[in-house]
Structures are given as C-alpha cells and as structure tokens.
C-alpha atoms as a PDB file:
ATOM      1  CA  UNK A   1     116.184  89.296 174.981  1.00  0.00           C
ATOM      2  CA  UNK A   2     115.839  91.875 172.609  1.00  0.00           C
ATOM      3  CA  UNK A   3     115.839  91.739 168.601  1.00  0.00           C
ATOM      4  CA  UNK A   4     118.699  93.079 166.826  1.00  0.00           C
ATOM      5  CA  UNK A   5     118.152  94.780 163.385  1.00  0.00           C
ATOM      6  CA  UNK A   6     122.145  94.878 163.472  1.00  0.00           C
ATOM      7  CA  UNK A   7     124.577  92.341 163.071  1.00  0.00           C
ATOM      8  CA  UNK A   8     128.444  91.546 162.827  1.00  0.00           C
ATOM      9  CA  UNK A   9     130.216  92.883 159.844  1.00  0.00           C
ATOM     10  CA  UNK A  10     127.102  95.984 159.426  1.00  0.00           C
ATOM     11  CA  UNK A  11     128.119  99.096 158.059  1.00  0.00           C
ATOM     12  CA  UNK A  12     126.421 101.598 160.502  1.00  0.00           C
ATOM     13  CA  UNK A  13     126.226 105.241 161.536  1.00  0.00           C
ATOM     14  CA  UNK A  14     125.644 106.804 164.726  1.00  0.00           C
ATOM     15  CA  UNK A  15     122.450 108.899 164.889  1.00  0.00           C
ATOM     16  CA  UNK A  16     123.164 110.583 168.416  1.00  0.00           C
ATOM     17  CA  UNK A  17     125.401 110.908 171.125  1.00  0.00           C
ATOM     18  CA  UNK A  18     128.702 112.145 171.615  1.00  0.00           C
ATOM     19  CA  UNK A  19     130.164 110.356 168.125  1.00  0.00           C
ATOM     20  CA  UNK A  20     126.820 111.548 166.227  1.00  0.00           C
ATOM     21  CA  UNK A  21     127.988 111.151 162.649  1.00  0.00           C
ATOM     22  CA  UNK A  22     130.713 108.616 163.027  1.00  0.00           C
ATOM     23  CA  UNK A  23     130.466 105.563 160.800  1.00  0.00           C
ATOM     24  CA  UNK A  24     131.959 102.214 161.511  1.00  0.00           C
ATOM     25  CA  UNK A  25     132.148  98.233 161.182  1.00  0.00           C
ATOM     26  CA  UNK A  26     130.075  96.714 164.398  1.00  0.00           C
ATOM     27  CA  UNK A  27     132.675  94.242 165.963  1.00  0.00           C
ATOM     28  CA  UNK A  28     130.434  92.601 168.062  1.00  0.00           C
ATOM     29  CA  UNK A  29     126.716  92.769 168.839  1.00  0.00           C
ATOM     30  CA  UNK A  30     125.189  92.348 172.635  1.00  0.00           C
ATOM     31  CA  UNK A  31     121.608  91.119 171.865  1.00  0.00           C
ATOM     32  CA  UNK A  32     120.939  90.468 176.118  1.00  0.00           C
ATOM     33  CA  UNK A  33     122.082  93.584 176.840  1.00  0.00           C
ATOM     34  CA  UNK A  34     120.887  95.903 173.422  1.00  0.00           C
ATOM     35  CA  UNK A  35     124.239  97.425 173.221  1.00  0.00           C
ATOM     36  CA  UNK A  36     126.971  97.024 169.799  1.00  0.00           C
ATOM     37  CA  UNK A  37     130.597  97.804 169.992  1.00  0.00           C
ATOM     38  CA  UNK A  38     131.396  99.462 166.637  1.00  0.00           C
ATOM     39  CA  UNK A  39     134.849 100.403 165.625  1.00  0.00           C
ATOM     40  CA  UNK A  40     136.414 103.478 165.978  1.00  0.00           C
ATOM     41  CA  UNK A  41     132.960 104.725 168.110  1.00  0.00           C
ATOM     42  CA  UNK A  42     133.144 105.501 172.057  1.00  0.00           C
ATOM     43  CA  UNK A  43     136.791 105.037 172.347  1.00  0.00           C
ATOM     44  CA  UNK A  44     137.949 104.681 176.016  1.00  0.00           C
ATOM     45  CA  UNK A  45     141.306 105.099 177.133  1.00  0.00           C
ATOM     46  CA  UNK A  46     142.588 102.292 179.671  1.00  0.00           C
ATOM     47  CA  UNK A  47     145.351 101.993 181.779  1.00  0.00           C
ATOM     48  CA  UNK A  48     146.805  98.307 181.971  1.00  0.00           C
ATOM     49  CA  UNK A  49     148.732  96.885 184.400  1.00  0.00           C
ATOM     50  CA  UNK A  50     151.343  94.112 183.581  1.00  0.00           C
ATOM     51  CA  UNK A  51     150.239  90.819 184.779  1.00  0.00           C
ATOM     52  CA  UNK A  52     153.054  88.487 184.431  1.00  0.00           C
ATOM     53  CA  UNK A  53     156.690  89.113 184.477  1.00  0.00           C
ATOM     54  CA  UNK A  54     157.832  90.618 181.327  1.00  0.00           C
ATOM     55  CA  UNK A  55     154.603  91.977 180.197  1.00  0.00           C
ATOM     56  CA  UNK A  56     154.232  95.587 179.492  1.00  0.00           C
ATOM     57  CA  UNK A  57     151.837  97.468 181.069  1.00  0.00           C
ATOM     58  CA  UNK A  58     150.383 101.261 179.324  1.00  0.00           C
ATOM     59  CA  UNK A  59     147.840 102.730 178.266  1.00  0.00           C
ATOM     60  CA  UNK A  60     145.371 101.288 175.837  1.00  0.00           C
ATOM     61  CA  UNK A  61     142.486 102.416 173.655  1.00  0.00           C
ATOM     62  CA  UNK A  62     139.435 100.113 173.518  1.00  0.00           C
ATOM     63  CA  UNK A  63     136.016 100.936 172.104  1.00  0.00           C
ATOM     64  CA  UNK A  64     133.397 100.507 174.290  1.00  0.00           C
ATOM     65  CA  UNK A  65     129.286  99.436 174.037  1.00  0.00           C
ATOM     66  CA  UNK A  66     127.174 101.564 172.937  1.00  0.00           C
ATOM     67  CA  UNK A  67     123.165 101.354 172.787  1.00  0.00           C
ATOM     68  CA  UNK A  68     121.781  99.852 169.187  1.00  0.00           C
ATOM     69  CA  UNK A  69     119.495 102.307 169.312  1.00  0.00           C
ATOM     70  CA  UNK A  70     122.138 104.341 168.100  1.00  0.00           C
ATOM     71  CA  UNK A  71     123.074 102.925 165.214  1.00  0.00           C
ATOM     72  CA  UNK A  72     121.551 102.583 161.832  1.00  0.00           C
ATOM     73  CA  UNK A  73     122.668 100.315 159.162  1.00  0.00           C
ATOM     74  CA  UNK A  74     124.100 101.979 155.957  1.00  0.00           C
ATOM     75  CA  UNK A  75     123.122 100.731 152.251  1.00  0.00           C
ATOM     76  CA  UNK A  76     126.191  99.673 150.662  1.00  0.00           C
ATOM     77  CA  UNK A  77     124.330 100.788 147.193  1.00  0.00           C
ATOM     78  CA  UNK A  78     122.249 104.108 147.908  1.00  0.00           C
ATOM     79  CA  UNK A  79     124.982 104.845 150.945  1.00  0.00           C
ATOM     80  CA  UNK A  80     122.037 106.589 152.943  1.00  0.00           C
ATOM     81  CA  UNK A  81     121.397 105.120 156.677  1.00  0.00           C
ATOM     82  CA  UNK A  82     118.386 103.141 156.612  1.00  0.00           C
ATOM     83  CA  UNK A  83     116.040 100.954 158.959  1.00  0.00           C
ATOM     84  CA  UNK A  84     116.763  97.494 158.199  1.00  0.00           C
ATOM     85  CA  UNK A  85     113.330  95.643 157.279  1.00  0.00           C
ATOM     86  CA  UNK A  86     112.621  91.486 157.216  1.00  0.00           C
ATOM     87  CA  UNK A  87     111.073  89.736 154.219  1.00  0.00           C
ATOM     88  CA  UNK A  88     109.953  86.207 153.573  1.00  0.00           C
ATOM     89  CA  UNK A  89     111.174  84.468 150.528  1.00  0.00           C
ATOM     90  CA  UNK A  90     109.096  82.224 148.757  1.00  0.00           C
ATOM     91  CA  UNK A  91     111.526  79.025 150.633  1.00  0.00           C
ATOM     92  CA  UNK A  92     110.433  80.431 153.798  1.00  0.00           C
ATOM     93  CA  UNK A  93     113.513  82.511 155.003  1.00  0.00           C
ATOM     94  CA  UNK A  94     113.621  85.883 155.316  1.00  0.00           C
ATOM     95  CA  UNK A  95     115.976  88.596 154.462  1.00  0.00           C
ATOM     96  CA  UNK A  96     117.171  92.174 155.454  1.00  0.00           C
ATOM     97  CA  UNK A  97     116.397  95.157 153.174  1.00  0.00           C
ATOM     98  CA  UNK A  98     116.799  98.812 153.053  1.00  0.00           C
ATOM     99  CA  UNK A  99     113.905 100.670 152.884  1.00  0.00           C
ATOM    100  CA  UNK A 100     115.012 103.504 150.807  1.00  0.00           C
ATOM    101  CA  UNK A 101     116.404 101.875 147.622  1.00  0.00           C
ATOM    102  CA  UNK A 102     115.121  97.634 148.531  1.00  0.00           C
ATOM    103  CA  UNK A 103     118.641  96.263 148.076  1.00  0.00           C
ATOM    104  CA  UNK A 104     119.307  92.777 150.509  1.00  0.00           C
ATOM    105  CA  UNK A 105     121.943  93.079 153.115  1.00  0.00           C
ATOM    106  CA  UNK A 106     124.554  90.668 152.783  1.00  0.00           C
ATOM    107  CA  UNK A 107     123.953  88.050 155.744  1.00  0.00           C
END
C-alpha cells in the first residue's frame, strides 16, 4: 500500500498528462491502487444501458482515476502547487504543510 500525500477535499493541480493544468477537488483517493479521481479531470464519456423498466438509459460523463503522481496539492494562501510535507507537533501528531509559504492544510 502506498502513502498518499493527497487526500479527500485537496485542492490539486495536474502537473502532466492530457489535462496538464487543470485544477480540481479530489473526490476520492485510491491509496491500494495510487490513483485519485479529481473532478472535472479525465472525463470519460459512458454509454448506459437501462436496467430496470422505466429507467433511462444515455450517455453519461464520469471522471475517471488518474495516477497521484499527477497531482499536486495547491496552498489555499500562497495559491502555488506545492509538495505536501509531515510535521510532528509537540502532542505527538503530525500535520501537512506547504513547503513554499509553511501554512497547515486543513485535515
């Protein structure tokens, strides 16, 4: 299992791929697999298919996984995307900073 840096409800930016530059709100983070679905990022159209009578099949958008990688986490005070670093508090638990301006993440 790896670690995450990212968790549900980050602010992040995509550093490459095909949505290079996009920012979103992760929806969901996939620590077995590495991956985060972030909204608005890797949107895939599908084509449903109505499973009961009187449901409506079409065509739906739905965002898809995409490696954490990826991402970085963006300071909500500086607004620049930053590596999300661990410190240990003096009660023994540790929080998430940005590196560029030192400001906790909101956990």
């Amino acid at each position: 299992m790896a670690k995450m840096n990212i968790k549900s409800g980050d602010e992040v930016v995509v550093i490459s791929g095909k949505d290079k530059g996009k920012k979103g709100k992760v929806i969901e983070v996939l620590p077995k697999k590495g991956k985060t679905i972030v909204e608005g990022v890797a949107v895939a159209t599908k084509h449903v298919k109505p499973k009961a009578q009187g449901q409506v099949g079409g065509i739906v958008k739905q965002e898809l996984a995409i490696d954490a990688s990826n991402v970085m986490v963006v300071c909500s005070k500086c607004k620049k995307a930053t590596r999300a670093a661990r410190k240990v508090l003096e009660d023994g638990s540790s929080v998430r900073y940005c590196k560029k301006c030192g400001e906790t993440f909101n956990d």
